[in-house]
Protein backbone atom coordinates (compact mmCIF):
# COMPACT_ATOMS: atom_id res chain seq x y z
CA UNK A 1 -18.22 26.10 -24.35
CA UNK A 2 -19.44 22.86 -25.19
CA UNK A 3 -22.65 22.02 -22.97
CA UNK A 4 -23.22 18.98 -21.27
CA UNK A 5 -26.66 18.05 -21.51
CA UNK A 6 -26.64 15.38 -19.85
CA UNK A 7 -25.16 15.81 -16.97
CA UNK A 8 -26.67 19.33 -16.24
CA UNK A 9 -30.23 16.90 -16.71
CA UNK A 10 -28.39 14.94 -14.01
CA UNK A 11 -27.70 18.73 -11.96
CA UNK A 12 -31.24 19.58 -12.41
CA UNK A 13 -33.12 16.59 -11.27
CA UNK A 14 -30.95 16.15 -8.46
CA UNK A 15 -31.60 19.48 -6.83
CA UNK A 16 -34.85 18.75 -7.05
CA UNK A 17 -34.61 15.99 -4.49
CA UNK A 18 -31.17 17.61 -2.16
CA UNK A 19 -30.61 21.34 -2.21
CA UNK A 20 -26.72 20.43 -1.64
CA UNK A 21 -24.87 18.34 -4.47
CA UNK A 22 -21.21 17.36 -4.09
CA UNK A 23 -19.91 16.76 -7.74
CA UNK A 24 -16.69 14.64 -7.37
CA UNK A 25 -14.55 13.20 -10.44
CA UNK A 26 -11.13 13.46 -11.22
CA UNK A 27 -8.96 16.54 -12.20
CA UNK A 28 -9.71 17.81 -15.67
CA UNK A 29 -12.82 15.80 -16.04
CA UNK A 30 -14.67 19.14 -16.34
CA UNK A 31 -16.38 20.06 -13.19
CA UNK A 32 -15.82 23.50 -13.41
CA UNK A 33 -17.09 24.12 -16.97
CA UNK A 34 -19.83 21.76 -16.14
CA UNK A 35 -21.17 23.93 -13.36
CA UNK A 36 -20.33 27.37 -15.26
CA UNK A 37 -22.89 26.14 -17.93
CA UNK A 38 -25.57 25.97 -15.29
CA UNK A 39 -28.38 28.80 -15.92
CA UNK A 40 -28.92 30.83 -13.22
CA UNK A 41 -25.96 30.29 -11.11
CA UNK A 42 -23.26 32.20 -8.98
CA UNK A 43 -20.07 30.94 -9.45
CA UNK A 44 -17.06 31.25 -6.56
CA UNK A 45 -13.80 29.51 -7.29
CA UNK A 46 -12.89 28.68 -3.38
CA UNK A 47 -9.09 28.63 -4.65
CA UNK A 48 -9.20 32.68 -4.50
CA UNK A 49 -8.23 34.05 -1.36
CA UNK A 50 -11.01 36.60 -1.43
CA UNK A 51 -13.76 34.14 -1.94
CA UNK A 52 -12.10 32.41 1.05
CA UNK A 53 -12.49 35.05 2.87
CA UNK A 54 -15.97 36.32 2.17
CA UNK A 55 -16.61 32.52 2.97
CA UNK A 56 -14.83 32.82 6.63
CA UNK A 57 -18.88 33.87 8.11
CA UNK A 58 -21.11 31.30 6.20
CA UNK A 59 -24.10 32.06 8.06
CA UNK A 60 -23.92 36.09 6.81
CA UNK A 61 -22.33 34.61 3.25
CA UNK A 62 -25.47 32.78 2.99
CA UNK A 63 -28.01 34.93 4.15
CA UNK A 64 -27.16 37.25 1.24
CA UNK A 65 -27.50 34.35 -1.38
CA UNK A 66 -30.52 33.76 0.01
CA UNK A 67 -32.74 31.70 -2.83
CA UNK A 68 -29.69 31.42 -5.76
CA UNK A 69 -27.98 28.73 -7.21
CA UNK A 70 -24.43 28.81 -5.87
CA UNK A 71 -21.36 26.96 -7.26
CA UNK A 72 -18.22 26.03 -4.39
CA UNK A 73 -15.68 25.43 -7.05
CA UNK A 74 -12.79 23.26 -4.88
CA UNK A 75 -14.76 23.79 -1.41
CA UNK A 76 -12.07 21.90 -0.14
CA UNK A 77 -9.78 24.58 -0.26
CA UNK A 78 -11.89 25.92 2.54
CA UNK A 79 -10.43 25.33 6.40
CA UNK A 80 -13.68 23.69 7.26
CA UNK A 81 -15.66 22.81 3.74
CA UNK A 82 -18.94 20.84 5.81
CA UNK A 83 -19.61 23.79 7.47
CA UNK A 84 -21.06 26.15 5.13
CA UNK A 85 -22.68 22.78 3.06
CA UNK A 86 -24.72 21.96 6.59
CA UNK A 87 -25.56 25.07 7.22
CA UNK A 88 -27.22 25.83 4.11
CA UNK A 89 -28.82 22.71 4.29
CA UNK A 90 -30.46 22.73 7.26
CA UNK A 91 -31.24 27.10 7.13
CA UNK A 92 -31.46 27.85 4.08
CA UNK A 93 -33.72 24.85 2.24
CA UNK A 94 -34.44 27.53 -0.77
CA UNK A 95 -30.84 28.00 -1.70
CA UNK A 96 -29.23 25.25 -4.02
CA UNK A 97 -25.67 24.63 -3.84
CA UNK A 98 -23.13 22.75 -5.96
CA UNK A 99 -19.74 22.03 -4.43
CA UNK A 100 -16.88 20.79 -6.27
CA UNK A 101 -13.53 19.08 -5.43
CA UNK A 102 -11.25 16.46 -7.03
CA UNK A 103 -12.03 14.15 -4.13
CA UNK A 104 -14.46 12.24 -2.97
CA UNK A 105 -16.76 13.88 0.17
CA UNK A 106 -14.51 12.92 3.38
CA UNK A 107 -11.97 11.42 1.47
CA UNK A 108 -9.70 13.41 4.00
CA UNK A 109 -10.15 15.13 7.82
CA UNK A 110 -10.94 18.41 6.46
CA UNK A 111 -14.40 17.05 6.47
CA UNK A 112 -15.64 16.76 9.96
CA UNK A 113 -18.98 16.33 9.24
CA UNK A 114 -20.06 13.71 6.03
CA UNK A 115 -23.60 15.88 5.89
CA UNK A 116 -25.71 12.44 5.75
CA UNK A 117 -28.99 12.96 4.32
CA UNK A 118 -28.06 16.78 3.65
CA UNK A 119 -26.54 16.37 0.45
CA UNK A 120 -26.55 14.35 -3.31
CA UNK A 121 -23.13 13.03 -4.58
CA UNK A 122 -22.88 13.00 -8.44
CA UNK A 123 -19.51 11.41 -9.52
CA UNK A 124 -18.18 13.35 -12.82
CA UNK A 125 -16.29 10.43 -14.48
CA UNK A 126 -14.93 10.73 -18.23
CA UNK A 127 -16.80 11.76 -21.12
CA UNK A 128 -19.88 9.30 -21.72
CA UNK A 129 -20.17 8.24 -25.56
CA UNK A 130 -23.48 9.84 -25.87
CA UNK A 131 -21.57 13.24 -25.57
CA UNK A 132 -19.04 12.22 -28.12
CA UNK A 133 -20.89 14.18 -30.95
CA UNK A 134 -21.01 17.53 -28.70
CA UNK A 135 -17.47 17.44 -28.86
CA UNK A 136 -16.78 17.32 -32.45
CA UNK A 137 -15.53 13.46 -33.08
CA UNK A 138 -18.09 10.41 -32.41
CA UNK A 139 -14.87 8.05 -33.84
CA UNK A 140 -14.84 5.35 -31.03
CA UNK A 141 -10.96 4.82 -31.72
CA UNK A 142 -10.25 8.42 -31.00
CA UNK A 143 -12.16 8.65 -27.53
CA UNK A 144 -9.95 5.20 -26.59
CA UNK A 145 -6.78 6.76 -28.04
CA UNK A 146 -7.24 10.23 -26.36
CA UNK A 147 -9.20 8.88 -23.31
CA UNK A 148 -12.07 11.02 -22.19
CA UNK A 149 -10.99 14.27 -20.48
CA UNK A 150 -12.14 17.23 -22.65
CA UNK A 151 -8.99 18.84 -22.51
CA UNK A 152 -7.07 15.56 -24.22
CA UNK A 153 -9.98 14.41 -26.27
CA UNK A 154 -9.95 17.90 -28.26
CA UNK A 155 -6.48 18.01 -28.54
CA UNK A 156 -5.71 17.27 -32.37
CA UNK A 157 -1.76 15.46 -31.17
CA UNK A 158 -1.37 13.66 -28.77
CA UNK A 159 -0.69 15.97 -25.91
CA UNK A 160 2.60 14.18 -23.99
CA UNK A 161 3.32 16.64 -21.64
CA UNK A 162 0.05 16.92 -20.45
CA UNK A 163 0.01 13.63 -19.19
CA UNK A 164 3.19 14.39 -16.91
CA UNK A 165 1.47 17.99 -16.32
CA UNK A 166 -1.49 16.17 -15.13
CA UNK A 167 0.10 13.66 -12.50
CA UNK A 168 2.56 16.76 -11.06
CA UNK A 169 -1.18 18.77 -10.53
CA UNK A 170 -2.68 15.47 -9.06
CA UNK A 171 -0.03 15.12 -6.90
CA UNK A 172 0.36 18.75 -5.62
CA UNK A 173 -2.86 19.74 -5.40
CA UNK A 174 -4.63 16.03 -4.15
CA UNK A 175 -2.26 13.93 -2.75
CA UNK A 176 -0.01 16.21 -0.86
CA UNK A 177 -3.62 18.97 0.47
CA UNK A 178 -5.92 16.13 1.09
CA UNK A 179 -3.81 13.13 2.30
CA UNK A 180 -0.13 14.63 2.77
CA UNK A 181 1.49 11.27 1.81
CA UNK A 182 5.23 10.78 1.70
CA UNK A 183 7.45 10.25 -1.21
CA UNK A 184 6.46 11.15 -4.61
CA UNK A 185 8.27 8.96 -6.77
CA UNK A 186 7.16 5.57 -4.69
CA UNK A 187 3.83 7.09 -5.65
CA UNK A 188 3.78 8.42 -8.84
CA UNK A 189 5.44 4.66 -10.04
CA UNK A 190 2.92 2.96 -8.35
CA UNK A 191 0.29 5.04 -10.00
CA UNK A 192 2.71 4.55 -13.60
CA UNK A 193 2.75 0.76 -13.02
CA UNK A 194 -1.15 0.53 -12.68
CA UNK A 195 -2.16 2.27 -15.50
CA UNK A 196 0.10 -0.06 -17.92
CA UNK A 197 -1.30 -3.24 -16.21
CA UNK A 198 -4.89 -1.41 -16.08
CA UNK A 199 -7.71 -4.26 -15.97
CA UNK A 200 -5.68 -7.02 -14.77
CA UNK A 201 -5.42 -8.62 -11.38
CA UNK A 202 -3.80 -6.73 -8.42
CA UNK A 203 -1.31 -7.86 -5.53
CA UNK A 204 0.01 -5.14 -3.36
CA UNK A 205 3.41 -7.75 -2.85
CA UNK A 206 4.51 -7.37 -6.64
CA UNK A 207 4.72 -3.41 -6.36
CA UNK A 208 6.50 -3.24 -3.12
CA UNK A 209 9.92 -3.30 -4.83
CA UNK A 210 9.76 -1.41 -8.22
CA UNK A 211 8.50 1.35 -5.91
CA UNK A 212 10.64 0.71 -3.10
CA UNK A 213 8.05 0.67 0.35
CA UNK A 214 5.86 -2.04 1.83
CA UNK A 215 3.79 -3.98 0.81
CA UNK A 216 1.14 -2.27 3.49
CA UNK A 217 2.42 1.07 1.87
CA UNK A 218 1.34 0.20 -1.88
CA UNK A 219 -2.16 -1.02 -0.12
CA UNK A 220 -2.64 2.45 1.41
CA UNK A 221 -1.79 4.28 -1.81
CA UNK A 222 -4.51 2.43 -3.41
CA UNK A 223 -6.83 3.37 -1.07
CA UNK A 224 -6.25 6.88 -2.18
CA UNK A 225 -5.91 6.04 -5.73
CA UNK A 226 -9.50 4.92 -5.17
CA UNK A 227 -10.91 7.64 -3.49
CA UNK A 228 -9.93 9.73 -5.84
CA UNK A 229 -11.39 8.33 -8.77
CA UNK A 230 -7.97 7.57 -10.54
CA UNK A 231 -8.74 3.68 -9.86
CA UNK A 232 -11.12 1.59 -9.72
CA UNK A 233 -11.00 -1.28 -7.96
CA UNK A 234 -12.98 -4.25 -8.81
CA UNK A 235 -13.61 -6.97 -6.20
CA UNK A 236 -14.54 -10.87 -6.79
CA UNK A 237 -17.96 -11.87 -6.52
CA UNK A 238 -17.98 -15.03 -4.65
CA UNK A 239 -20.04 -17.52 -2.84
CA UNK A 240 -18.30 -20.70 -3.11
CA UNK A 241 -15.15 -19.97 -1.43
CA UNK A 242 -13.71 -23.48 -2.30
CA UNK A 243 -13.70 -23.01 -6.15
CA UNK A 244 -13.72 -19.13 -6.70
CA UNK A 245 -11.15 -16.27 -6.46
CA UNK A 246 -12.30 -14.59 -3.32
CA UNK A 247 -9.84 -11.80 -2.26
CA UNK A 248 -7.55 -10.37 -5.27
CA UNK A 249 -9.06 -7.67 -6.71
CA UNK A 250 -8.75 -6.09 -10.70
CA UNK A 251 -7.35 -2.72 -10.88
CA UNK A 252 -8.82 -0.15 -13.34
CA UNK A 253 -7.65 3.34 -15.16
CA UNK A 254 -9.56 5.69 -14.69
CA UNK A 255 -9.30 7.00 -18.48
CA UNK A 256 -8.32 4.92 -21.80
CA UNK A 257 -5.94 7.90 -22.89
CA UNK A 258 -3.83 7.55 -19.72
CA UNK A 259 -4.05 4.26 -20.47
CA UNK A 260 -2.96 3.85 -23.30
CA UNK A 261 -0.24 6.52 -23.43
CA UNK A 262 1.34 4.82 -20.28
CA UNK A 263 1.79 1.75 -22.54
CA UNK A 264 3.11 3.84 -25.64
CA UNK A 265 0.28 3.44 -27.46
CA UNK A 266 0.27 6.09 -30.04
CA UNK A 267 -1.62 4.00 -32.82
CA UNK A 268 -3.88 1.38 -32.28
CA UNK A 269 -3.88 -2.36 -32.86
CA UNK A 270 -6.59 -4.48 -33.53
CA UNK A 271 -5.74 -6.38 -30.59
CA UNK A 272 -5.68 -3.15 -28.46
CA UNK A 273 -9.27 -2.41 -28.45
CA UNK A 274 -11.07 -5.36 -26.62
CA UNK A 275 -9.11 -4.26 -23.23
CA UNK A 276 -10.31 -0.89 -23.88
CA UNK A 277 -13.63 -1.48 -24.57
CA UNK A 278 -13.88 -3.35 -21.25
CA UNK A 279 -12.89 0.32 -20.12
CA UNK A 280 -15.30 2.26 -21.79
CA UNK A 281 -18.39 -0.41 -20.50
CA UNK A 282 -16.64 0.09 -17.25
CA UNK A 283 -17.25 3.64 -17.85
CA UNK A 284 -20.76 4.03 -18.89
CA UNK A 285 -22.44 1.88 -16.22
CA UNK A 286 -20.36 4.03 -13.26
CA UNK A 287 -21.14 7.39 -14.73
CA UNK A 288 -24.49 6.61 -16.43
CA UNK A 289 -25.57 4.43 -13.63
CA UNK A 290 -23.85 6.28 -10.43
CA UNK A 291 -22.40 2.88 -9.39
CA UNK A 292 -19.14 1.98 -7.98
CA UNK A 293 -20.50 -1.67 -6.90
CA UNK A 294 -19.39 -3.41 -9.34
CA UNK A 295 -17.97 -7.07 -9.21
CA UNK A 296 -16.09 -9.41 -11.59
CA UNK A 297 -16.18 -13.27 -10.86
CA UNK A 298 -13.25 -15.18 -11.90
CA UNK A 299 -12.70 -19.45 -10.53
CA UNK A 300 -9.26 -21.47 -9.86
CA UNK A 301 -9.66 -23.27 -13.27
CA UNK A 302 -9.68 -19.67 -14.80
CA UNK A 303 -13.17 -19.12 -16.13
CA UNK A 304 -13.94 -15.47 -15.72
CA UNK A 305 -17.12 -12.94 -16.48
CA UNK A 306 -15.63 -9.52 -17.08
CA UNK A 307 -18.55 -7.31 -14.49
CA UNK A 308 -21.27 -8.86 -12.21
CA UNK A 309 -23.27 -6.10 -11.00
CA UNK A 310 -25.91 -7.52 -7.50
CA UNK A 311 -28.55 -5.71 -5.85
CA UNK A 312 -30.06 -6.30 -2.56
CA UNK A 313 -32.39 -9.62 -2.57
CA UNK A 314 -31.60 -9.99 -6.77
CA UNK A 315 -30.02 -11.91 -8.92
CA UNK A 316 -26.20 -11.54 -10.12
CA UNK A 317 -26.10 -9.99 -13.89
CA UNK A 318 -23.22 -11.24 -15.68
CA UNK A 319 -22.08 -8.90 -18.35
CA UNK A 320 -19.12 -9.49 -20.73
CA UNK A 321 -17.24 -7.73 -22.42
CA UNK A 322 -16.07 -7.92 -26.32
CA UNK A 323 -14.88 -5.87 -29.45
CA UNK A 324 -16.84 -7.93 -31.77
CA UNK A 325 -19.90 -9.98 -31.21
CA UNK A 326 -18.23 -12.77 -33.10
CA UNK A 327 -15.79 -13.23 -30.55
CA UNK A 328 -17.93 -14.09 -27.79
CA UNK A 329 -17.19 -17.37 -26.24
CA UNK A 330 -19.38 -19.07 -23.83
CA UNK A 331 -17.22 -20.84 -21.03
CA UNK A 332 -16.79 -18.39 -18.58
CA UNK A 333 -20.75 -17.41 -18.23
CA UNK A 334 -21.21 -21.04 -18.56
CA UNK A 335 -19.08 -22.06 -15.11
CA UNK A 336 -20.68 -18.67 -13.58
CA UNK A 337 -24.31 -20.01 -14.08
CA UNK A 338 -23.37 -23.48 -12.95
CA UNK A 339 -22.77 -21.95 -8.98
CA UNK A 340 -25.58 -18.95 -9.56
CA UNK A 341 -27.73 -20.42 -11.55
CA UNK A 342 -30.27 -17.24 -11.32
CA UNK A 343 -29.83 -13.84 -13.11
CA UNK A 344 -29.46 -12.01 -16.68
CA UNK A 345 -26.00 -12.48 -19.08
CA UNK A 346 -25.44 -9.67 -21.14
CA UNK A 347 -22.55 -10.05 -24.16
CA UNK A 348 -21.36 -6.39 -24.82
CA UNK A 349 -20.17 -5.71 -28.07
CA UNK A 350 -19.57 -2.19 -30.42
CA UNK A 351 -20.81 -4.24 -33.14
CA UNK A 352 -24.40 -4.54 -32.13
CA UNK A 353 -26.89 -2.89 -33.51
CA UNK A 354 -30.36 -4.08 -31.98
CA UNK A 355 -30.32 -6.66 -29.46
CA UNK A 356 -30.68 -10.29 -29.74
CA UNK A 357 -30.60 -12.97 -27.86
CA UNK A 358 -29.09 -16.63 -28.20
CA UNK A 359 -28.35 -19.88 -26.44
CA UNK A 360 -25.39 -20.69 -25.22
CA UNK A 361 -24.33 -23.69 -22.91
CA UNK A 362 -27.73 -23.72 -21.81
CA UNK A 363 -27.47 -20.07 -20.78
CA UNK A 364 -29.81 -17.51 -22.62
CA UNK A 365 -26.95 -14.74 -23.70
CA UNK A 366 -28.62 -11.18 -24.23
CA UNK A 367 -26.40 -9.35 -27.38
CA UNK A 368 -26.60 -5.74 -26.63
CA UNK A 369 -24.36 -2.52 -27.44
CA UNK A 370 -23.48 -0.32 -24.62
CA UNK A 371 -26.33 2.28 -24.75
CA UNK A 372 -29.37 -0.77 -24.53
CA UNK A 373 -26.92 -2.47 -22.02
CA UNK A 374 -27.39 0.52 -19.79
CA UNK A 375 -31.16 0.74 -20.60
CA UNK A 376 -31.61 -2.66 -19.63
CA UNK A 377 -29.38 -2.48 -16.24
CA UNK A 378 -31.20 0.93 -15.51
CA UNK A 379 -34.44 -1.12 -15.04
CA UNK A 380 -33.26 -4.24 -13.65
């Protein structure tokens, strides 16, 4: 079993502060593995009817765990999964608990209590590129190529179908338990149709006909393809309504491999890999960072910054996104500064080495590759 060091870091320090963590993240991202790596722990896969049923009396389940590190592995499966999570919170502070579930804490009504201040949420995503050596292969082109579920990124072929496998579990065991939506193909070609056109601009009205429902229909399946981590959806930074792109949203895969198999990628091109390096960034700052807040800013005369990440009372970053350093033109930071003049401008690239910086437009333009990127955003 391949350990994940960095996450279980993530496990450790987190328990420290919440003696309840809900670890979310897509199926077959490794939650389970993840958790059975843990020292010390009890493990209880809440899929088992058995283990559902020595969980029916949490108060007596708990008092004889008393002090141990316990794993929930798909608490959802339980009738009423908050329950035993507050109640070990609140009367039994020296137990430590990790739950599990493909979904996101009250994505769904099986959750009648959200357990607000009780609890940590650590979001599994994709492997990070630091962990590409523990697996066996650091080659960048085969993490885009196989994306960056364990499962398909060990997989010497490419594993066809397991992608089809995958979206018939997602469905069955997601969809239909937590949200018991209608109509599986309307669905499943929605989901299809987004992970072709992953990273570009999204409106709900050009779906409502391929998949055959409304256009309110393909908004609320998006919703759920949100919550559960299979898209992310990237909103417009804007504060000068008159000249910037306020509303439409850009729609991102969760995982290069889906990706890129959905678009019949089986080799790739050089002009492949700059749309999925924007995914792997993408990647890094939500699982190294824990952030889902992320922005892009795009104007009506087309000028666009790939990310802008904003904090409370600080200035927008602007961080783009390129295969080569070379490549990097200047325009679209250039008409972002000229409305917010304040903030940092990264330039992204797998080329860099050590950072640099450089003048651009009148902009100073921070060269970085994606591990001193996330340095840099973790302290700004």
């Amino acid at each position: 079993m391949v350990k994940r060091e960095i996450w279980a870091s993530i496990v450790e320090s987190l328990w420290k502060k919440k003696p309840v963590i809900w670890l979310a993240g897509i199926r077959r991202a490794g939650k389970t593995s993840l958790c059975k790596s843990l020292p010390n722990i009890d493990y209880y896969d809440c899929e088992l009817p058995s283990i559902r049923r020595s969980l029916a009396d949490p108060e007596r389940f708990l008092a004889d765990h008393d002090g141990k590190r316990l794993v929930l592995d798909e608490v959802h499966r339980l009738d009423n999964p908050s329950e035993i999570l507050k109640i070990a919170a609140d009367h039994f502070p020296r137990t430590r608990i990790i739950a599990t579930g493909s979904s996101i804490l009250g994505a769904s009504a099986k959750f009648k209590d959200t357990l607000a201040g009780r609890k940590a949420e650590l979001w599994l995503t994709p492997m990070l590129m630091g962990e590409l050596a523990s697996f066996g292969n650091a080659n960048l082109d085969h993490r885009m190529l196989r994306g960056g579920l364990p499962p398909f990124f060990l997989n010497a072929e490419i594993p066809e179908g397991d992608y089809q496998e995958w979206m018939d579990a997602y469905w069955a065991k997601d969809i239909q338990e937590l949200f018991r939506l209608e109509r599986r193909h309307s669905f499943q070609k929605f989901t299809e149709l987004l992970l072709t056109q992953s990273g570009g601009m999204f409106e709900a009205t050009r779906f409502a006909k391929p998949c055959e429902v409304s256009r309110q229909t393909i908004s609320n399946y998006l919703s759920v393809l949100e919550a559960t981590f299979v898209m992310h959806v990237i909103r417009p930074f804007s504060k000068h309504k008159a000249t910037e792109i306020v509303s439409a949203p850009k729609v991102y895969a969760f995982d290069t491999g889906f990706m890129a198999y959905y678009r019949g990628w089986k080799e790739l091109r050089p002009e492949d890999r700059g749309i999925l390096w924007e995914h792997i960034v993408l990647n890094e700052i939500q699982g190294r960072l824990q952030r889902r807040d992320i922005q892009y800013w795009r104007d009506k005369a087309h000028h666009e910054v790939d990310f802008v990440i904003t904090g409370r009372g600080k200035d927008p970053i602007a961080i783009e996104c390129k295969w080569a350093a070379d490549r990097f033109e200047a325009q679209g930071i250039g008409a972002f500064r000229k409305l917010h003049p304040k903030g940092k401008n990264f330039l992204v690239a797998q080329d860099v080495k050590e950072p640099y910086e450089r003048e651009a437009g009148g902009n100073r333009i921070r060269f970085v590759g994606l591990d001193d990127l996330i340095k840099e955003l973790g302290t700004s």
